[in-house]
C-alpha atoms as a PDB file:
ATOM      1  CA  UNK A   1       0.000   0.000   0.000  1.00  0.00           C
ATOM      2  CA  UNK A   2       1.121   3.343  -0.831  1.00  0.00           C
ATOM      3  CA  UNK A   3       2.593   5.773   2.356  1.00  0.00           C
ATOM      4  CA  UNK A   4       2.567   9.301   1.747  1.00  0.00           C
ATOM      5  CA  UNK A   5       4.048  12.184   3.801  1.00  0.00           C
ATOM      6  CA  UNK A   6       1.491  14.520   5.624  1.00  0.00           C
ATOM      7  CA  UNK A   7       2.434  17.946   5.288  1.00  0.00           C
ATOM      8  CA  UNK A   8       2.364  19.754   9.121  1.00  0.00           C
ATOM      9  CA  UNK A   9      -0.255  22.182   8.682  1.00  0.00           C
ATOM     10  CA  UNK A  10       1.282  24.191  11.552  1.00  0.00           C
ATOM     11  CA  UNK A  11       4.805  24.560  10.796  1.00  0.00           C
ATOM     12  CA  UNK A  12       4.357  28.505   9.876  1.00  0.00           C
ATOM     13  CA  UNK A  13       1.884  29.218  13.042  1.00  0.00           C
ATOM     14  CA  UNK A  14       3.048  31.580  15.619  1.00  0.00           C
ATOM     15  CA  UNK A  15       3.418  30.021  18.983  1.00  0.00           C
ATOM     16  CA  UNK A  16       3.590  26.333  17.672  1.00  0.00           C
ATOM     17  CA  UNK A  17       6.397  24.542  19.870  1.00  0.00           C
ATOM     18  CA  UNK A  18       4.519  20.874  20.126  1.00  0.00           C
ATOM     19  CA  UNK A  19       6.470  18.519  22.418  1.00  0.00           C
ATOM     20  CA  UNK A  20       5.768  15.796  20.016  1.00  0.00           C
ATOM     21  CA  UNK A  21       5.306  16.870  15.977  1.00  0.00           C
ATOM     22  CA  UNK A  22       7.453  20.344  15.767  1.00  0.00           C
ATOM     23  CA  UNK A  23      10.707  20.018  14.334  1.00  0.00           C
ATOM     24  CA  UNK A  24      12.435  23.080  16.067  1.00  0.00           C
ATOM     25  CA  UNK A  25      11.330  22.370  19.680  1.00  0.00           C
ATOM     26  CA  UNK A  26      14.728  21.496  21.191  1.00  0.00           C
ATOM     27  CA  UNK A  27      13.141  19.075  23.927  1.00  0.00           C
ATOM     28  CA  UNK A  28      10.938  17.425  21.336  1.00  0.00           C
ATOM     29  CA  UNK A  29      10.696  13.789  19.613  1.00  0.00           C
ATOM     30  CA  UNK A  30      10.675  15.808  16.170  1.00  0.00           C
ATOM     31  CA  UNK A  31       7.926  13.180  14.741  1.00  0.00           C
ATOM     32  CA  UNK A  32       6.452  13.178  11.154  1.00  0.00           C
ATOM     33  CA  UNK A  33       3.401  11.263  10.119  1.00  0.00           C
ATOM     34  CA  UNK A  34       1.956   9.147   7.416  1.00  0.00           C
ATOM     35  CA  UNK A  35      -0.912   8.199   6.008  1.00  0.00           C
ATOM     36  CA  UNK A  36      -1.091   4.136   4.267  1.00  0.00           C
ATOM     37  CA  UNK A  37      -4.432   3.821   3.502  1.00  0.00           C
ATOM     38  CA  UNK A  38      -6.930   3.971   6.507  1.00  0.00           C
ATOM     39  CA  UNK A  39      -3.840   4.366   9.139  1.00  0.00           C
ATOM     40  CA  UNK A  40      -2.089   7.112  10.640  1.00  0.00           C
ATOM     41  CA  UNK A  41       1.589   6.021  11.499  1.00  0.00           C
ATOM     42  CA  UNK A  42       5.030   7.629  12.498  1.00  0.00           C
ATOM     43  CA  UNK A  43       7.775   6.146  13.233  1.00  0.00           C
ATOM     44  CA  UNK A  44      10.491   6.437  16.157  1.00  0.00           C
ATOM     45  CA  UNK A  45      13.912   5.421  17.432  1.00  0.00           C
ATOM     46  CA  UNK A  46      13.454   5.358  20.940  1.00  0.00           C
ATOM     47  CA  UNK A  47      16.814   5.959  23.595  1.00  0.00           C
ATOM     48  CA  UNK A  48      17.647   5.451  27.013  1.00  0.00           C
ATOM     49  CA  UNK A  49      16.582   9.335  28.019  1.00  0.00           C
ATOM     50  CA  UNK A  50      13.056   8.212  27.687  1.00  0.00           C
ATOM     51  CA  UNK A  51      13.015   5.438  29.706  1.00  0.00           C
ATOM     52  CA  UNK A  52      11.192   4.500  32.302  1.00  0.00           C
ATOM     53  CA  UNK A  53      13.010   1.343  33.824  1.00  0.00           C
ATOM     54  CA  UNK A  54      16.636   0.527  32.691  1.00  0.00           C
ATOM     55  CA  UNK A  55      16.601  -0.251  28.743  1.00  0.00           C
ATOM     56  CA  UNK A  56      12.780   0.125  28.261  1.00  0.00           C
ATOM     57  CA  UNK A  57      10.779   3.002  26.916  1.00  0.00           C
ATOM     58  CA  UNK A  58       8.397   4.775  29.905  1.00  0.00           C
ATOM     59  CA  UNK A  59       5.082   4.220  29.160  1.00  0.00           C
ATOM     60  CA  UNK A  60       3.943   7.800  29.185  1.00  0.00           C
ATOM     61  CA  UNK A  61       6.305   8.618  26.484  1.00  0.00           C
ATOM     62  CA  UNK A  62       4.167   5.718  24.515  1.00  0.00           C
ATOM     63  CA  UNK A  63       1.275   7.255  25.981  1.00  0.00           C
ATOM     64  CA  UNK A  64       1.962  10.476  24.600  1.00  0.00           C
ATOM     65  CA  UNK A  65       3.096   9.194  21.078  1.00  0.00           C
ATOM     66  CA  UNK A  66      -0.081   7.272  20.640  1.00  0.00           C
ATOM     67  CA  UNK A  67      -2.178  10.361  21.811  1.00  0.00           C
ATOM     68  CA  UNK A  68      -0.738  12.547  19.034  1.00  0.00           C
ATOM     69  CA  UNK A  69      -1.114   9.720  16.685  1.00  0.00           C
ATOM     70  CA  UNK A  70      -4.819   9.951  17.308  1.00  0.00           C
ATOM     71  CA  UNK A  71      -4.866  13.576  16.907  1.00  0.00           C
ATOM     72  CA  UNK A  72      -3.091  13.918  13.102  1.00  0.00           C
ATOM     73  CA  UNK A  73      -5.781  10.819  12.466  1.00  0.00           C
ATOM     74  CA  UNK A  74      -8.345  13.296  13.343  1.00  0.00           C
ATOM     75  CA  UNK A  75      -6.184  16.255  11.432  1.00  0.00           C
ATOM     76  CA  UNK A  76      -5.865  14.056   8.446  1.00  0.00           C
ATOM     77  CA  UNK A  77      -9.105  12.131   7.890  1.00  0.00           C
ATOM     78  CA  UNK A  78     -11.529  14.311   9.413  1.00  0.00           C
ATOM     79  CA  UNK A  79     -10.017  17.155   8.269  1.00  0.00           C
ATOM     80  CA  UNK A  80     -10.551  19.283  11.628  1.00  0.00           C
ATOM     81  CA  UNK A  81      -9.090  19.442  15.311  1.00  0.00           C
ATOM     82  CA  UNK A  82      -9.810  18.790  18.977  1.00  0.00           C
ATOM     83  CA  UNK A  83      -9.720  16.900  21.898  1.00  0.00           C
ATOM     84  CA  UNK A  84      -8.425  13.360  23.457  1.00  0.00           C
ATOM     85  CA  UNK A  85     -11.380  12.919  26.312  1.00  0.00           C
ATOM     86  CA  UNK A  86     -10.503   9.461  26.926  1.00  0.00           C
ATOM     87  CA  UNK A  87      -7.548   6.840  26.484  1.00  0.00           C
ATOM     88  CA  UNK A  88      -7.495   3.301  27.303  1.00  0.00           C
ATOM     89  CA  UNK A  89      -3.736   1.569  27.029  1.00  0.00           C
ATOM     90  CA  UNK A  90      -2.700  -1.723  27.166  1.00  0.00           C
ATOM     91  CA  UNK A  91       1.222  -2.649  27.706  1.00  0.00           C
ATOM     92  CA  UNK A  92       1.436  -5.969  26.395  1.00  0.00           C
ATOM     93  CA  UNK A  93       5.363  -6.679  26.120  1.00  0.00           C
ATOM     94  CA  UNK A  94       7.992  -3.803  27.325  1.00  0.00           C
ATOM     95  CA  UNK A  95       9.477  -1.812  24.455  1.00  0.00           C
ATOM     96  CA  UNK A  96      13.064  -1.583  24.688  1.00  0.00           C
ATOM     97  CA  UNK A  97      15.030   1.719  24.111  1.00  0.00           C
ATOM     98  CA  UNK A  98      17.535  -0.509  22.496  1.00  0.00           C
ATOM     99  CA  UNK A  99      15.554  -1.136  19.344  1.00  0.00           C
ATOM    100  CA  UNK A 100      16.431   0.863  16.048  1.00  0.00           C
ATOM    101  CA  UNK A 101      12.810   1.725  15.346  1.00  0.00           C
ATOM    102  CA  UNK A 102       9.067   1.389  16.701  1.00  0.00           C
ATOM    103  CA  UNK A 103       6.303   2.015  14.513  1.00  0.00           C
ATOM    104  CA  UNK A 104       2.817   3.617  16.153  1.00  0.00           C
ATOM    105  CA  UNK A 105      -0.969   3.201  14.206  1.00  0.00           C
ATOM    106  CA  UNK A 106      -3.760   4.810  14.644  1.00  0.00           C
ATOM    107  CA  UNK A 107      -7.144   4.799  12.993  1.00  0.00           C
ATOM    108  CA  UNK A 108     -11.136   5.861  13.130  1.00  0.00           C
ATOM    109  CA  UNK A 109     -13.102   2.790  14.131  1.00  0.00           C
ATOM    110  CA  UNK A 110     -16.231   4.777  14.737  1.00  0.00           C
ATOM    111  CA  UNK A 111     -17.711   7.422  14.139  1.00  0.00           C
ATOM    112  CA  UNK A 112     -21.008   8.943  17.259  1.00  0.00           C
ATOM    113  CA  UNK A 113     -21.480  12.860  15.451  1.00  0.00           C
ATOM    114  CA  UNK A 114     -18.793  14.695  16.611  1.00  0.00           C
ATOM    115  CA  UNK A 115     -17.089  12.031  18.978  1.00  0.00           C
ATOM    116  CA  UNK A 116     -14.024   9.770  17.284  1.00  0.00           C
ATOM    117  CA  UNK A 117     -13.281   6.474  18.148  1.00  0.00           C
ATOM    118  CA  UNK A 118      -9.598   5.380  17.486  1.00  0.00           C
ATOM    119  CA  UNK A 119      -7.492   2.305  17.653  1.00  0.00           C
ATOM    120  CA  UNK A 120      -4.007   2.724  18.339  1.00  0.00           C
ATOM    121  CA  UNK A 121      -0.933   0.069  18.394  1.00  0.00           C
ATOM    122  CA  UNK A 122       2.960   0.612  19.269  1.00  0.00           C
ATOM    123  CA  UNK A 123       4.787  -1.788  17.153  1.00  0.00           C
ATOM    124  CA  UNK A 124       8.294  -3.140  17.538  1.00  0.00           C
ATOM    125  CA  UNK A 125      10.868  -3.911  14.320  1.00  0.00           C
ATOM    126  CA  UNK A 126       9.372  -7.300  14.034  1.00  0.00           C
ATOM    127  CA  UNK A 127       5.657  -6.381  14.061  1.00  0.00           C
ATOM    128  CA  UNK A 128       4.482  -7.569  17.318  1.00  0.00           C
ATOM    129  CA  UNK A 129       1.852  -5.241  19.327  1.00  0.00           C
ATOM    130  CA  UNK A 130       3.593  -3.984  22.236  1.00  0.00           C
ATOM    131  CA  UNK A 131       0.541  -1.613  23.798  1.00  0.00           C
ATOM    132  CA  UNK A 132      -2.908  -1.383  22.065  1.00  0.00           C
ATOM    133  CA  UNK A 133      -5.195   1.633  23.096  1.00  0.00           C
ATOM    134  CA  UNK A 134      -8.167   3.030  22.593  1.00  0.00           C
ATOM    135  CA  UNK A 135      -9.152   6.798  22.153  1.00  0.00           C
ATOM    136  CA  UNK A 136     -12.263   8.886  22.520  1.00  0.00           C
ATOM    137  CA  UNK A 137     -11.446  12.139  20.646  1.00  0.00           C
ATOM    138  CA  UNK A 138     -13.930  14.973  20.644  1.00  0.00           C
ATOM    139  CA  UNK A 139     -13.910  17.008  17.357  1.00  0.00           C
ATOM    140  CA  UNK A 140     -14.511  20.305  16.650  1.00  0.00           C
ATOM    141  CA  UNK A 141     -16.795  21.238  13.706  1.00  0.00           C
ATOM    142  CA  UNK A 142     -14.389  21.996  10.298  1.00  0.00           C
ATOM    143  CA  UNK A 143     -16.440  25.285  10.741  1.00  0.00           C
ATOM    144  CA  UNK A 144     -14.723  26.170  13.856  1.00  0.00           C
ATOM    145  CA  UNK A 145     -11.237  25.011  13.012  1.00  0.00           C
ATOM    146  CA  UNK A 146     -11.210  26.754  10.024  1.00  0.00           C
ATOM    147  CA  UNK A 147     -12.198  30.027  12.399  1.00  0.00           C
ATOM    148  CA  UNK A 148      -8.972  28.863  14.760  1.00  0.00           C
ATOM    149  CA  UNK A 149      -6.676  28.595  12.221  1.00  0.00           C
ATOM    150  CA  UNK A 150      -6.491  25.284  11.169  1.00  0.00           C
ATOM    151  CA  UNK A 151      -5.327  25.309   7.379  1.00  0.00           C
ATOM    152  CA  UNK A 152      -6.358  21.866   6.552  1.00  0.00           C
ATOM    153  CA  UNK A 153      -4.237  18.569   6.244  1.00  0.00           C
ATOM    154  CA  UNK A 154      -2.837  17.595   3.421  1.00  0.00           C
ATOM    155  CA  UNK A 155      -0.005  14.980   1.757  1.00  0.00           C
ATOM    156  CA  UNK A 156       2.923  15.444  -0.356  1.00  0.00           C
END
């Protein structure tokens, strides 16, 4: 399946410093995301200064990757902005800060008006589902994101 690039619709707004997607915050994890057909994805080379025990990746650094996951899914598909209001998370298997690359998915599974529900997986080099969670994301109208600034999101 075909992955394309999705252009960061926020790159020239004023302010923008996101721990997680922007590129010049000097703290950040500097992400990009993709699109492959109905998933959302980045992809990530954890290290030992976000661990939690010795050699293995804290969970509320996963936490917080998969949360921003679910938001470009929102950005991208929906084509508006908002809200996590929920997360559930599962840690299956301990993700080690030794490995070269994880892989985090996200996508809609449902749709309740203006209320997303996501799926979400951390995967390691090998494919296996380390933590599986599930999102309730509360969208703005396109309406009101437009009005907020949001420019749209689009792919390369």
């Amino acid at each position: 399946m075909d992955i394309k690039k999705i252009i960061n619709p926020w790159l020239d707004t004023e302010g923008y410093n996101c721990i997680v997607c922007c590129p010049t915050n000097r703290h950040g994890l500097h992400l990009e995301f993709y699109e492959e057909g109905d998933d959302i994805l980045t992809r990530w080379k954890p290290d030992n200064d976000f661990q939690g025990w010795v050699n293995t990746l804290h969970g509320g650094i996963q936490a917080l990757i998969i949360d921003e996951t679910a938001g470009w899914v929102v950005c991208r598909k929906l084509q508006t902005t908002g809200v996590t209001s929920k997360m559930d998370i599962q840690y299956l298997k301990p993700v080690s800060t030794r490995l070269n690359l994880i892989t985090v998915r996200a996508r809609i599974v449902k749709m309740m008006r203006n209320v997303a529900f996501i799926d979400a997986e951390v995967y390691d080099p090998d494919g296996t589902v380390c933590t599986k969670a599930q999102l309730v994301y509360f969208c703005v109208s396109k309406e009101k994101a437009q009005q907020a600034g949001f420019p749209g999101c689009e792919v390369e």
